[in-house]
Protein backbone atom coordinates (compact mmCIF):
# COMPACT_ATOMS: atom_id res chain seq x y z
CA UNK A 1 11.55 -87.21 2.47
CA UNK A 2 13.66 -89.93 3.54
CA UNK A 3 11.85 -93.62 2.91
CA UNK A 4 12.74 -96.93 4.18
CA UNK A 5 11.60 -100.65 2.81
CA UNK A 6 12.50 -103.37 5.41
CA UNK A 7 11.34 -107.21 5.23
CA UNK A 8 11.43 -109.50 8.05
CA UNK A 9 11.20 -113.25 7.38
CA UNK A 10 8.84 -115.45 9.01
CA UNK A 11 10.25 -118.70 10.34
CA UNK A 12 9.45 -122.40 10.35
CA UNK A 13 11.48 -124.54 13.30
CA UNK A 14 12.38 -127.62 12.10
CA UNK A 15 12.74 -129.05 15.55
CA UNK A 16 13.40 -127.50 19.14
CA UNK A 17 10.17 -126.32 20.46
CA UNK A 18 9.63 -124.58 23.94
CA UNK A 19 13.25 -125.02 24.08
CA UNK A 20 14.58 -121.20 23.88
CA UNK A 21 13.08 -119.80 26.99
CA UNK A 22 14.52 -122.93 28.85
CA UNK A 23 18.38 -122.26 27.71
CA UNK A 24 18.39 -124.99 25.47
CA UNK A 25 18.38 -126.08 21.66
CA UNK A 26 16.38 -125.27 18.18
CA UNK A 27 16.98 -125.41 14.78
CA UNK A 28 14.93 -123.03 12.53
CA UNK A 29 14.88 -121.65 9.21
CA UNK A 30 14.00 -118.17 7.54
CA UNK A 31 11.10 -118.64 5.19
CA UNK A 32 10.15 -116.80 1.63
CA UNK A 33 7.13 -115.05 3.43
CA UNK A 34 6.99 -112.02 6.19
CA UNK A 35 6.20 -108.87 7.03
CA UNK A 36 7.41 -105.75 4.66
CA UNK A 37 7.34 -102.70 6.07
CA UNK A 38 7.92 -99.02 4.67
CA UNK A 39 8.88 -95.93 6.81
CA UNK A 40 8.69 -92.72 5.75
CA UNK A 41 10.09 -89.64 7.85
CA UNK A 42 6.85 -86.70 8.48
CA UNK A 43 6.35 -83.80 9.54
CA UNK A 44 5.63 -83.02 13.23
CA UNK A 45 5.82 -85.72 16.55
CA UNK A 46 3.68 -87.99 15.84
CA UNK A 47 4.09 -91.76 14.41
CA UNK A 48 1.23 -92.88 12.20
CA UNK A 49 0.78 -96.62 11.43
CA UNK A 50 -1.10 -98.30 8.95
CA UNK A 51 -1.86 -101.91 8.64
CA UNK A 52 -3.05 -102.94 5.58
CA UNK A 53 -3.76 -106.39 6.60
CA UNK A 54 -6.09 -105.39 8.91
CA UNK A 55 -8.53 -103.45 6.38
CA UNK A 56 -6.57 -100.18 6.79
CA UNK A 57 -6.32 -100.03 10.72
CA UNK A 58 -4.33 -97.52 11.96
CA UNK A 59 -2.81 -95.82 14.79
CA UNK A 60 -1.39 -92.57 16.04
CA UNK A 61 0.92 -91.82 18.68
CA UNK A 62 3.39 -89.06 20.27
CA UNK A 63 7.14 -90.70 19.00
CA UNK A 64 8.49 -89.21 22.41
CA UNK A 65 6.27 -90.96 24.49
CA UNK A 66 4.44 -94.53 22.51
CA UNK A 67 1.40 -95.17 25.28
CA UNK A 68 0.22 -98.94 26.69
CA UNK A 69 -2.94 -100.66 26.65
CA UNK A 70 -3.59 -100.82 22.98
CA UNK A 71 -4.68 -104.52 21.69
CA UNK A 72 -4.38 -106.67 18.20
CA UNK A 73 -1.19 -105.35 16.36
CA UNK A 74 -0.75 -102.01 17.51
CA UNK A 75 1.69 -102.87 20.84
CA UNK A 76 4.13 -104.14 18.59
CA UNK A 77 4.40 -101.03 16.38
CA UNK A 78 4.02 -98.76 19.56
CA UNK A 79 6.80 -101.35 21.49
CA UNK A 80 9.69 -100.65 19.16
CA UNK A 81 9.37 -97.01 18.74
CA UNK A 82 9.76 -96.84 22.68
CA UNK A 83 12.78 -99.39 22.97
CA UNK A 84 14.79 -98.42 20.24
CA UNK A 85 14.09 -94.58 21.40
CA UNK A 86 13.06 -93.36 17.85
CA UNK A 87 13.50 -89.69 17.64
CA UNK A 88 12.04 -89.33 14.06
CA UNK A 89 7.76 -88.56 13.50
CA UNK A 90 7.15 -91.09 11.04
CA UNK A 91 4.59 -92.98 9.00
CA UNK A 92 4.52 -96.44 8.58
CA UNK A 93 2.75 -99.22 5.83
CA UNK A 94 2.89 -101.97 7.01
CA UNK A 95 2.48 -105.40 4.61
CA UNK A 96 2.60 -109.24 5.17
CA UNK A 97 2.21 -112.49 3.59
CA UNK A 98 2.13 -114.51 6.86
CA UNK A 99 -1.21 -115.77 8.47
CA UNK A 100 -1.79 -114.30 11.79
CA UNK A 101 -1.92 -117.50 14.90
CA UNK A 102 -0.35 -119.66 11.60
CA UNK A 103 2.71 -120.77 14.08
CA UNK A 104 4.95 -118.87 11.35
CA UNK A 105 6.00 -116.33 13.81
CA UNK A 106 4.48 -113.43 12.50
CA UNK A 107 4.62 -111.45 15.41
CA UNK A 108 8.68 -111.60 15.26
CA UNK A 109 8.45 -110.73 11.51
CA UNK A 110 6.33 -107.27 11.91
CA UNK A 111 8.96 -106.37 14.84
CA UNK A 112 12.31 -107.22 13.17
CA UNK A 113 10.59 -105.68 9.92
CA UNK A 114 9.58 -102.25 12.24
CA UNK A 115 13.33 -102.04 13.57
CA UNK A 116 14.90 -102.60 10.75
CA UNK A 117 13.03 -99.47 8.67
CA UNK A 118 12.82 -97.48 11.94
CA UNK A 119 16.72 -97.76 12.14
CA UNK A 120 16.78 -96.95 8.75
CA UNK A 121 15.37 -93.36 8.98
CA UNK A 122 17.51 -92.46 11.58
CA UNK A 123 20.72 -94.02 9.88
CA UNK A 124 21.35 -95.52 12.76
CA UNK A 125 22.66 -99.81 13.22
CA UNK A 126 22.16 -102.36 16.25
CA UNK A 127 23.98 -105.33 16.02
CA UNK A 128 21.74 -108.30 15.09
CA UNK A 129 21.90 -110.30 18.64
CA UNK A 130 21.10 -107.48 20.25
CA UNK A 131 18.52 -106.28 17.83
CA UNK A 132 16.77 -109.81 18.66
CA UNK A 133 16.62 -109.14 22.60
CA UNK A 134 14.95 -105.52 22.09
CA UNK A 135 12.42 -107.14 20.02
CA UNK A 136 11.79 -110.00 22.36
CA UNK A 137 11.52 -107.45 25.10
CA UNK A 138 8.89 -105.72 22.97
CA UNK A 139 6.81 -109.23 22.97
CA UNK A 140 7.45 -109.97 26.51
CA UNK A 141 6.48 -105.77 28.51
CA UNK A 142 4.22 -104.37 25.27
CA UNK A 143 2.45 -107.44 23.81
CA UNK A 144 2.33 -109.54 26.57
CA UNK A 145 3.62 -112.62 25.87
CA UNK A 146 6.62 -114.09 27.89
CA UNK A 147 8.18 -115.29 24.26
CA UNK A 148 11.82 -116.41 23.96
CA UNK A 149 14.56 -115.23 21.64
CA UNK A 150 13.75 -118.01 18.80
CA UNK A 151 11.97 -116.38 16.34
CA UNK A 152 13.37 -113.02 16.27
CA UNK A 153 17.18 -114.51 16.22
CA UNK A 154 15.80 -116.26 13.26
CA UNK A 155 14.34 -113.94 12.04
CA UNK A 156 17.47 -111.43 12.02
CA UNK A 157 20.19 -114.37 11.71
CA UNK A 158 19.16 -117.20 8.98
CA UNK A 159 20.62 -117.78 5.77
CA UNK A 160 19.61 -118.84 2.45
CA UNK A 161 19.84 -122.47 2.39
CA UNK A 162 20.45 -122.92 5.91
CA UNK A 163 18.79 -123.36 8.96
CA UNK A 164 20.49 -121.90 12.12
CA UNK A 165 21.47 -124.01 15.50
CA UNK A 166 20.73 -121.56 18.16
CA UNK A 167 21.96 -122.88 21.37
CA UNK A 168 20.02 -120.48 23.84
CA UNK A 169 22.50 -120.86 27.20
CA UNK A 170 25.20 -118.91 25.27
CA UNK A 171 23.43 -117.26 22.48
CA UNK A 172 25.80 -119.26 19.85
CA UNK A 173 24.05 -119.62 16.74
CA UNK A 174 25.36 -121.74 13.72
CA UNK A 175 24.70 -122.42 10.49
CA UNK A 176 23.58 -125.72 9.15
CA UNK A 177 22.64 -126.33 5.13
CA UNK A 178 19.24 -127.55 5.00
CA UNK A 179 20.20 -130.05 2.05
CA UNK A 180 16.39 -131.86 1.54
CA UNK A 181 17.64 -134.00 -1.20
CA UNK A 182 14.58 -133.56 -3.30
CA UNK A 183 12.35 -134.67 0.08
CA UNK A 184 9.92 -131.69 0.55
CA UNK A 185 8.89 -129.94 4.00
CA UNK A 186 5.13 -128.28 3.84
CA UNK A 187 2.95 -126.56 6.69
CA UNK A 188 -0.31 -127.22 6.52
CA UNK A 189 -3.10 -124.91 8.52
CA UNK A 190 -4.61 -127.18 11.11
CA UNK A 191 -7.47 -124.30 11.62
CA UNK A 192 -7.18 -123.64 15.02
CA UNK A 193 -5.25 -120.01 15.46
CA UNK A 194 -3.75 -119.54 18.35
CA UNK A 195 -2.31 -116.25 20.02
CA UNK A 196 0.33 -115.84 22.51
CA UNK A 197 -1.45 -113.94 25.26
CA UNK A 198 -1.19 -114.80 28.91
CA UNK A 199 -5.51 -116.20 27.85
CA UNK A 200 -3.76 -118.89 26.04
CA UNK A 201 -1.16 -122.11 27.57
CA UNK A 202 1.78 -120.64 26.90
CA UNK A 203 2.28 -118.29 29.10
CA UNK A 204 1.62 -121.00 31.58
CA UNK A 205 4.10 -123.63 29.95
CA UNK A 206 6.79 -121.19 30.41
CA UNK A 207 5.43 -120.19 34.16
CA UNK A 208 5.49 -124.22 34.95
CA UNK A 209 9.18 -124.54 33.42
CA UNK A 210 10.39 -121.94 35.71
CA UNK A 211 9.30 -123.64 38.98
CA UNK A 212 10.79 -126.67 37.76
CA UNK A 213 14.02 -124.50 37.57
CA UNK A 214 13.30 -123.23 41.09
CA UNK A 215 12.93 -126.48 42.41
CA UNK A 216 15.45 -128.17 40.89
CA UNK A 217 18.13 -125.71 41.46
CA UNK A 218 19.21 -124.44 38.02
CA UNK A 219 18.95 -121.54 36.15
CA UNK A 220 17.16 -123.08 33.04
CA UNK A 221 15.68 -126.41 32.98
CA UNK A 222 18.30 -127.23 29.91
CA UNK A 223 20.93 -127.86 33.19
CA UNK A 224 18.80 -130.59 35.09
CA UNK A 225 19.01 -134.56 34.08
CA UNK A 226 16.04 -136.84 33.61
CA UNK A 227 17.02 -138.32 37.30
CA UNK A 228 17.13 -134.69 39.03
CA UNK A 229 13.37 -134.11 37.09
CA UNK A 230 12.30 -137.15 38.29
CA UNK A 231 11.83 -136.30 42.13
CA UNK A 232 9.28 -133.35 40.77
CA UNK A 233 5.50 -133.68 40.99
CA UNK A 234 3.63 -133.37 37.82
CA UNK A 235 3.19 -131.68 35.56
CA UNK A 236 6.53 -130.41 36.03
CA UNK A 237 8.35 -133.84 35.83
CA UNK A 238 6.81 -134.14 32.10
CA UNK A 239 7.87 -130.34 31.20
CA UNK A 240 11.40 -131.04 31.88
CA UNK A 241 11.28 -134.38 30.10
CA UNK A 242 10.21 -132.85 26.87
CA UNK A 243 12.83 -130.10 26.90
CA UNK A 244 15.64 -132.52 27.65
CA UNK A 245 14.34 -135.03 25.11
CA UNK A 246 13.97 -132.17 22.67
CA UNK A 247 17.28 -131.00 22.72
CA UNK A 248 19.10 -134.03 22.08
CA UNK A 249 16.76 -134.43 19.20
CA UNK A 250 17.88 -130.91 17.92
CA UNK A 251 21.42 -132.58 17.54
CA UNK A 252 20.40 -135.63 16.14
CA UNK A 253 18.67 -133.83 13.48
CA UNK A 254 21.84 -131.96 12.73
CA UNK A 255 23.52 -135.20 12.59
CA UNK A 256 20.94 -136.52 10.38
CA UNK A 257 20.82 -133.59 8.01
CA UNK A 258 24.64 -134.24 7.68
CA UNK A 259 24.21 -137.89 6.90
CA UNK A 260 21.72 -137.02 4.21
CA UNK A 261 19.48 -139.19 6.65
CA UNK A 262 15.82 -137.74 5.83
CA UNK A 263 13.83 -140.59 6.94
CA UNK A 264 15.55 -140.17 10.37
CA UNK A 265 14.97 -136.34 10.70
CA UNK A 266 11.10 -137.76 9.76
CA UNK A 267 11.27 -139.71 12.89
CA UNK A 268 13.09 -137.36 14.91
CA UNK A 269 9.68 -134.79 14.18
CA UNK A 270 7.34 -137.77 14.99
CA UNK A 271 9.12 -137.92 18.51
CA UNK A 272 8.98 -134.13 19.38
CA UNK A 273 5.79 -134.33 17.88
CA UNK A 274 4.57 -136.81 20.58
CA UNK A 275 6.58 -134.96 23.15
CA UNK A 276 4.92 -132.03 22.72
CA UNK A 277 1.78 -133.76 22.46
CA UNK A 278 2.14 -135.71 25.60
CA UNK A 279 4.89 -134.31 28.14
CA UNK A 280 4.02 -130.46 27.42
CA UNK A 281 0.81 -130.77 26.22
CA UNK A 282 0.53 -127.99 23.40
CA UNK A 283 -1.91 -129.93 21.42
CA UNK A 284 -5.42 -129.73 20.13
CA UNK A 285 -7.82 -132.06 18.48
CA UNK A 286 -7.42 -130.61 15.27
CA UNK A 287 -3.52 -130.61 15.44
CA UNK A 288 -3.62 -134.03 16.08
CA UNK A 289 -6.02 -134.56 13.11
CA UNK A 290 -4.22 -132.25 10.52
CA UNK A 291 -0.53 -134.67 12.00
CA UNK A 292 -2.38 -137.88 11.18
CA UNK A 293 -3.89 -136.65 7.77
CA UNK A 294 -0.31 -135.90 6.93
CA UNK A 295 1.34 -138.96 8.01
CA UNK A 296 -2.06 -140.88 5.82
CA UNK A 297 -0.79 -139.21 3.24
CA UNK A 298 2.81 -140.54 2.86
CA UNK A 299 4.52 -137.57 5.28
CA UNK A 300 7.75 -139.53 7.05
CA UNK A 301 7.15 -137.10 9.72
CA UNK A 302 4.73 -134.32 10.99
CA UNK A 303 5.07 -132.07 13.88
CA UNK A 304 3.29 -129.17 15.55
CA UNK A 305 4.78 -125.68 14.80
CA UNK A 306 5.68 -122.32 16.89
CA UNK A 307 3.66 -122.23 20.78
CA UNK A 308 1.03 -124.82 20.05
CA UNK A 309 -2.28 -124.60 21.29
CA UNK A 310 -2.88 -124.66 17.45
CA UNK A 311 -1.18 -123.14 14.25
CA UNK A 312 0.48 -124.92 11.77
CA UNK A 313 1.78 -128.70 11.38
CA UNK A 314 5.47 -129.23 9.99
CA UNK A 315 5.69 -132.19 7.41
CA UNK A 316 8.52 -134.06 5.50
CA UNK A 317 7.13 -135.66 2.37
CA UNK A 318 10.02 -138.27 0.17
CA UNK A 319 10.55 -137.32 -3.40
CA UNK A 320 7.53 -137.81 -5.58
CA UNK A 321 4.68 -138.41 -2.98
CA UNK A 322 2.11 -136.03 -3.96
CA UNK A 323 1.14 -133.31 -1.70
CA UNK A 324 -1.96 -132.49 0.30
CA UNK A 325 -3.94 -129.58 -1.76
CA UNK A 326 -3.60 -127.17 1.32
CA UNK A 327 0.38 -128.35 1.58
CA UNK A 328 2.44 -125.02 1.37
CA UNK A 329 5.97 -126.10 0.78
CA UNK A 330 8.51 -123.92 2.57
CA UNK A 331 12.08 -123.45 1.86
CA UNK A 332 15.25 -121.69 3.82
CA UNK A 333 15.68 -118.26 2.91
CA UNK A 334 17.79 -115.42 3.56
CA UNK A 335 17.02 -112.95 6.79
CA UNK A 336 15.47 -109.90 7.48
CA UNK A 337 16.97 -107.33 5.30
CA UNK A 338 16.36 -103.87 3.55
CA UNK A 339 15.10 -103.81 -0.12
């Protein structure tokens, strides 16, 4: 029978957060860890899962006809068997390195990992843009959450060595080399997991940056100016802030990268750190403590990671400082790919 092996990446943003659903800026990386997943054609009409992260769950469906209302991981499987219109009874073994909540994106790694083998069995190709929007659809109508395009277009589009400017108004994504000059970047677990369900703030975020749209006129928040946001109440006033501030930080990092400028990029995470903190409010005690236990500990920068309300912190250490014992350094790597 015909067998499949597809990997999709997780991700780590160096800076642009909350940025993607609001047409504007970000700037992350493919990472060494993700989701691996096998597919093998089977006998029948029937698709049978298996998560091995999750002690062996599994799940059973009709291929012709993936049904709703499951919970945990099983939307996602069920989600991309529907959109991508998978003909083929399959069964699936499903694999990851990522931490589920870790801010990592595994949720964008299992689905670009599912398509990719899915596609496979069927011999069949989607270009990679529009590969991204299926799965993003899958997060938004199966999962639940009203995600953006970042992490799957990461997921599908990085390079090894690079991160990847995605500007999110036109969809145009380019390269950048991620030179670190011996500096190191880490995530560090803060210990509070989040998960992007409409229980959790981010739903909410994105609900508050599309009034401020509506208000203001505009069809992403990216197109007002600090003087139109102004005449909004708050919170709003303080949502737009941050994603206007955050995307001119996106191309100063660029800019900095270029200049071989890593104590700059440092500050420029401090500063979306605190605008994340502050004008979208995204943080949590812990975060807060695991930023400032970095920054004690010689980090030139340290930012929250992925939707917030917990996850992983982002840090920039300089050459030689020695690293916290829970650091995890992460590198750029290449996309989502067969094996």
């Amino acid at each position: 029978m015909t067998r499949i092996t597809a990997f999709g990446p997780g991700r780590v943003n160096l800076i642009g957060e909350h940025t993607d659903y609001n047409g504007g800026l970000a700037l992350p990386f493919a990472i060494a860890e993700g989701v691996t997943v096998v597919a093998e054609a089977a006998e029948g009409d029937e698709v049978t899962a298996v998560a091995h992260d999750f002690d062996g769950e599994t799940d059973t469906f009709p291929v012709a006809d993936p049904p709703r209302g499951a919970d945990g991981w099983r939307p996602f499987v069920r989600g991309i068997v529907a959109e991508l219109e998978i003909a083929t009874a399959a069964r699936l073994e499903i694999r990851g390195d990522l931490a589920q909540g870790s801010g990592l994106s595994s949720s964008a790694a299992l689905e670009v990992a599912l398509a990719l083998a899915l596609l496979g069995l069927e011999d069949r190709e989607i270009p990679r843009d529009e590969l991204a929007r299926l799965c993003s659809r899958v997060e938004n109508n199966w999962v639940g959450a009203q995600t953006g395009l970042l992490d799957q277009t990461a997921s599908l589009l990085a390079t090894d060595g690079h991160a990847l400017r995605i500007d999110f108004a036109t969809m145009e994504t380019t390269s950048v080399p991620l030179d670190l000059k011996d500096h190191v970047l880490v995530t560090v677990d803060s210990g509070d997991h989040h998960s992007l369900s409409a229980a959790n703030g981010y739903n909410e975020r994105r609900a508050e940056c599309d009034e401020a749209a509506e208000r203001l006129g505009v069809a992403t928040i990216s197109e007002a100016t600090e003087e139109q946001a102004a005449a909004l109440p708050e919170p709003l006033r303080r949502r737009v802030r941050h994603v206007l501030t955050e995307n001119a930080r996106v191309d100063a990092t660029v800019a900095a990268l270029a200049a071989g400028d890593l104590p700059q990029v440092g500050r420029l995470l401090n500063d979306s750190h605190r605008s994340l903190r502050d004008d979208y409010e995204a943080s949590t005690d812990r975060v807060e403590q695991t930023v400032k236990r970095l920054k004690d500990a010689g980090a030139l920068g340290a930012r929250m990671v992925g939707g917030g309300f917990g996850g992983h912190v982002l840090a920039l250490f300089p050459p030689g400082a020695p690293l916290p014992d829970d650091a995890h350094e992460v590198r750029p790597g290449p996309g989502a790919r067969l094996l």
